[in-house]
N, C-alpha and C. Protein backbone atom coordinates (compact mmCIF):
# COMPACT_ATOMS: atom_id res chain seq x y z
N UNK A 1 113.68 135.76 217.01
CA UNK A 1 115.09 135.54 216.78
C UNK A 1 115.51 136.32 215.54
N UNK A 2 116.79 137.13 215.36
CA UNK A 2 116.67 137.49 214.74
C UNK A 2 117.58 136.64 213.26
N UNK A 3 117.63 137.65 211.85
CA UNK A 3 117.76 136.54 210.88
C UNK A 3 118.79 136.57 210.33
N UNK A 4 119.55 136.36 211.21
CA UNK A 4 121.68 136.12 211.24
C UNK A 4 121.42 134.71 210.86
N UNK A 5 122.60 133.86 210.16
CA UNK A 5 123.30 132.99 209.57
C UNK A 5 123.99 132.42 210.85
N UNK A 6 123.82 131.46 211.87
CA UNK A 6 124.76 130.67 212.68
C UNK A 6 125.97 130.17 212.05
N UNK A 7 126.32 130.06 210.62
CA UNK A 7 127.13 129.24 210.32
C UNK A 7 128.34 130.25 209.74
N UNK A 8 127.67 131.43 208.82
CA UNK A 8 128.30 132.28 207.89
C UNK A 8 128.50 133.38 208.70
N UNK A 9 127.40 133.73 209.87
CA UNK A 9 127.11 135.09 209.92
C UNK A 9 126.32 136.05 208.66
N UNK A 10 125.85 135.44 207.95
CA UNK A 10 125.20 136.52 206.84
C UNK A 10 123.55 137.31 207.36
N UNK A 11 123.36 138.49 207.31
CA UNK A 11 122.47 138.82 207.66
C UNK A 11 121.74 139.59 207.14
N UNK A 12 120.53 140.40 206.94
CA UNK A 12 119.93 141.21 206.38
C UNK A 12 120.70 142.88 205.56
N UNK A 13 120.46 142.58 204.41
CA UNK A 13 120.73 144.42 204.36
C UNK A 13 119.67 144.98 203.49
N UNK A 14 119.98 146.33 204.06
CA UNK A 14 119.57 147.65 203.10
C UNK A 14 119.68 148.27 201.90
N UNK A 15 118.68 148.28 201.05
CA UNK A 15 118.61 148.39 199.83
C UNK A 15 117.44 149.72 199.65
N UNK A 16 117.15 149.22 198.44
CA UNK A 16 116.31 150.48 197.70
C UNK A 16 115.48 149.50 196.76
N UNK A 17 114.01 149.80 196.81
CA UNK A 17 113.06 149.65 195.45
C UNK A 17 113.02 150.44 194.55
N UNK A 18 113.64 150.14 193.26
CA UNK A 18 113.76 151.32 192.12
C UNK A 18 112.35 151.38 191.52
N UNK A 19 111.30 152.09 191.19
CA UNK A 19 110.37 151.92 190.35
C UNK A 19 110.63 152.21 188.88
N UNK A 20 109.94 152.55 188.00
CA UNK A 20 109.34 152.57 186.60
C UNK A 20 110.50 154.31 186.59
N UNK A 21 109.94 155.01 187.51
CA UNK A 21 110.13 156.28 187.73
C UNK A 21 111.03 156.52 187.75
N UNK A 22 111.72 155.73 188.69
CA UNK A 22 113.38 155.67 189.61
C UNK A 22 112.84 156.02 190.53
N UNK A 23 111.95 156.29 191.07
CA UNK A 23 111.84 156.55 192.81
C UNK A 23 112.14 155.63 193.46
N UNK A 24 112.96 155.83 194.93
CA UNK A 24 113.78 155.15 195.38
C UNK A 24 112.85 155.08 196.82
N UNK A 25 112.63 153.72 196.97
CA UNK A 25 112.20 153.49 198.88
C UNK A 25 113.00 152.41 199.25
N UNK A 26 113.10 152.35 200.61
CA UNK A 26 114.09 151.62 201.31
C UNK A 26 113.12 150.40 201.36
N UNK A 27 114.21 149.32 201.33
CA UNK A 27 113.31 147.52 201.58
C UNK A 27 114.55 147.24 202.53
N UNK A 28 114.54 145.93 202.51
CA UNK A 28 115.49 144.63 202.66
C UNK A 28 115.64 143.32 202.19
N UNK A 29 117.21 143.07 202.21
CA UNK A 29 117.13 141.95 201.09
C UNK A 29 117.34 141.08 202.14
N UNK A 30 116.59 140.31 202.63
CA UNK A 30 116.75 139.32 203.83
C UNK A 30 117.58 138.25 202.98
N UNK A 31 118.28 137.05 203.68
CA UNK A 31 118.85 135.85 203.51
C UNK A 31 117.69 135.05 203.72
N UNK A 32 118.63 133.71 203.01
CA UNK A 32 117.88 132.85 202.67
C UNK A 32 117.58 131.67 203.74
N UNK A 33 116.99 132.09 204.91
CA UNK A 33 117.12 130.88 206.05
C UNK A 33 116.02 129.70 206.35
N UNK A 34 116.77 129.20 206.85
CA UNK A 34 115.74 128.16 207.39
C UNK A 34 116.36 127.65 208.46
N UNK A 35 115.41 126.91 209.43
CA UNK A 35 115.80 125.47 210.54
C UNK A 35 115.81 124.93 209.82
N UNK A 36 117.14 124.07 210.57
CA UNK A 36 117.73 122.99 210.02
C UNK A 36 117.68 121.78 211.39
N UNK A 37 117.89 120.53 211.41
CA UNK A 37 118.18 119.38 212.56
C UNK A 37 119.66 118.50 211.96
N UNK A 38 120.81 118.48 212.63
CA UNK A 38 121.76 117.73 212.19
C UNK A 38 121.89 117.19 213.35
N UNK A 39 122.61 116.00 212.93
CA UNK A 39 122.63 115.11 214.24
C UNK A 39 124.43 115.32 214.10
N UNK A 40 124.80 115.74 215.27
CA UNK A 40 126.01 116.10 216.03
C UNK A 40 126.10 114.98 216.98
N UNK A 41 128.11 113.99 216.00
CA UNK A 41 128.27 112.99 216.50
C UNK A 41 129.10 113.38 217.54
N UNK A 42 129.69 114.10 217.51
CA UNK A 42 130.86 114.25 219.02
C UNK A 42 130.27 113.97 219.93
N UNK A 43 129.03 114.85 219.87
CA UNK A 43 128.68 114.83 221.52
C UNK A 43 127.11 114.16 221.48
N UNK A 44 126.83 113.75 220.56
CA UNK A 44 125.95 112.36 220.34
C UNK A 44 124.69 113.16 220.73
N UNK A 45 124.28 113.98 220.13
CA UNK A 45 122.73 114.45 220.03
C UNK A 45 122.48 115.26 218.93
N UNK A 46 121.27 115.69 218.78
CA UNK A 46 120.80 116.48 217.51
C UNK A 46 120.54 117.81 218.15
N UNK A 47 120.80 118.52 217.41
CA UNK A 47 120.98 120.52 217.14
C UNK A 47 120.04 120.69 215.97
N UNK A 48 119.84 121.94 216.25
CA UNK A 48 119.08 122.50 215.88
C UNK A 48 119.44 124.18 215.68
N UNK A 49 119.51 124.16 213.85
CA UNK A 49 120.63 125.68 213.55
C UNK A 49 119.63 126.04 212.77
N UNK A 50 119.73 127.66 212.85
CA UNK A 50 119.03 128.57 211.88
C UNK A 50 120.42 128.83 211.08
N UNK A 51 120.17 128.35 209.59
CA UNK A 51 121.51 128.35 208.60
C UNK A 51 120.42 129.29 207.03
N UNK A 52 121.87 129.76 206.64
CA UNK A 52 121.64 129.72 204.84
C UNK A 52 121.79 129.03 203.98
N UNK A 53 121.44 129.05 202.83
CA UNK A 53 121.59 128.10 202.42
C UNK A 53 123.41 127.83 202.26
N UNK A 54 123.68 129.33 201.75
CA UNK A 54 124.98 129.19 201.83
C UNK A 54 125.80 128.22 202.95
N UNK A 55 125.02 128.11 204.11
CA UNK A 55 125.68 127.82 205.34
C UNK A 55 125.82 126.32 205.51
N UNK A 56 124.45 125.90 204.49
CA UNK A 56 124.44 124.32 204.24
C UNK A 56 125.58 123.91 203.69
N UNK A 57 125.85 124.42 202.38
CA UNK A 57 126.77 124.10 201.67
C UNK A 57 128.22 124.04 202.53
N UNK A 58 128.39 124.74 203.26
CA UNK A 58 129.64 124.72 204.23
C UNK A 58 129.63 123.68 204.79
N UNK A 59 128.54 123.32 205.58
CA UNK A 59 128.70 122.40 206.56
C UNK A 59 128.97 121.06 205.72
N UNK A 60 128.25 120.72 204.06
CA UNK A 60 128.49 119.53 203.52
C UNK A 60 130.64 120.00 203.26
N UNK A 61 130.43 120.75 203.09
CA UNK A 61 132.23 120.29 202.57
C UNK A 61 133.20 120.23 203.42
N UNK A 62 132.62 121.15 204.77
CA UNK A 62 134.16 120.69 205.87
C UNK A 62 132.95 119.63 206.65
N UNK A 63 132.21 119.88 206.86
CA UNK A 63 131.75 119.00 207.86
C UNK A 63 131.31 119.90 209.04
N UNK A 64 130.57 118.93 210.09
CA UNK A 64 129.60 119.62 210.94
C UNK A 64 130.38 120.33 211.97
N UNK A 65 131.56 119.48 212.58
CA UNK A 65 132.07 120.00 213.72
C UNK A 65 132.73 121.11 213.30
N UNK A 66 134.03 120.79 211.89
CA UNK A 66 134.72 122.20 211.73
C UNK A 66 133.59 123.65 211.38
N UNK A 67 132.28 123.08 210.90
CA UNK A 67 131.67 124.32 210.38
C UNK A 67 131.50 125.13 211.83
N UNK A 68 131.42 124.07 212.69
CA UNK A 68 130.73 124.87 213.91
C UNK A 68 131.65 125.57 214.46
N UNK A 69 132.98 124.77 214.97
CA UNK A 69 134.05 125.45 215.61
C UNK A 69 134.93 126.86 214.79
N UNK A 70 134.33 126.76 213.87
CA UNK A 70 134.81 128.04 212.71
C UNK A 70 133.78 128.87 212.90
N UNK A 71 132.41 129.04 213.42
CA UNK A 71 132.02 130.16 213.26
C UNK A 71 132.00 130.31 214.84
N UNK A 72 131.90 129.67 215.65
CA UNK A 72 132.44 130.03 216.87
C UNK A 72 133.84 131.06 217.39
N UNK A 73 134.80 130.33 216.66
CA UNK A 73 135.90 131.28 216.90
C UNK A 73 135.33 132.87 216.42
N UNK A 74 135.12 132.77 214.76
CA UNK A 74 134.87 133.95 214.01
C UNK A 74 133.84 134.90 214.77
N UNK A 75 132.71 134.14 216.11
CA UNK A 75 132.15 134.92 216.80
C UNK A 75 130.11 135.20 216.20
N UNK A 76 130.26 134.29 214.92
CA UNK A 76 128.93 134.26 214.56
C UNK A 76 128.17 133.50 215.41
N UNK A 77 128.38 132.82 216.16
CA UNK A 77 127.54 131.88 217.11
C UNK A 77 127.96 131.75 218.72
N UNK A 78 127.46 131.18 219.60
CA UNK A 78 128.33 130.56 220.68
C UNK A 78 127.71 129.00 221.35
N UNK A 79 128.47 128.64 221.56
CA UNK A 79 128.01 127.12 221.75
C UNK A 79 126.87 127.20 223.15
N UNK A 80 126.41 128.39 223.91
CA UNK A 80 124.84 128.61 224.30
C UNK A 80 123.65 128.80 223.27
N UNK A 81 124.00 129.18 222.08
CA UNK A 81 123.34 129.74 221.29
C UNK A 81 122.45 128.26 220.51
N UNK A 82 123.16 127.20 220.56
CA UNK A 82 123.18 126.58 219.35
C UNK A 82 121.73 125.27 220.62
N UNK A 83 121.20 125.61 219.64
CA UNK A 83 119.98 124.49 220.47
C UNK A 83 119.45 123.20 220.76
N UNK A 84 120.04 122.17 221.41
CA UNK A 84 120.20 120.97 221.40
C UNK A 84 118.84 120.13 221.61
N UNK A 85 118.67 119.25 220.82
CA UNK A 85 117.19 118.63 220.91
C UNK A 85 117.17 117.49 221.14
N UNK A 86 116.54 116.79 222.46
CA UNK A 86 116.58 116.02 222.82
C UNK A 86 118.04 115.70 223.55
């Protein structure tokens, strides 16, 4: 899977390792993810999101449903995507 943000959309970029020298090689600065399990009351089961941390923090201040239906519209997720457990 790859290591997109379900909530933010935030995803990997391209950078440079500077050395001692300044010689320059290409890396990546990956995000900060993890699985997560929230229990989703609307529809009364638990999900299962690959979030950032950033993405946590979203979901504590609007809450679970608007976080979701906001990155849905915005197109970072789709409600096939999102993995229901149990």
């Amino acid at each position: 899977m790859s290591k997109i943000c379900q909530i933010t959309g935030k995803k990997a970029l391209n950078g440079n390792n500077v050395s001692h020298s300044k010689r320059r090689t290409k890396r990546t600065f990956d995000v900060n993810l993890f699985t997560k399990k929230f229990y989703y009351v609307e529809q009364d089961c638990w999900i299962s999101l690959k979030i950032s941390a950033n993405g946590l923090r979203t979901i504590n201040k609007k809450g679970l449903d608007a976080a979701l239906t906001e990155a849905v519209e915005k197109g970072y997720c789709d409600w096939k995507s999102i993995k229901v457990i149990g």
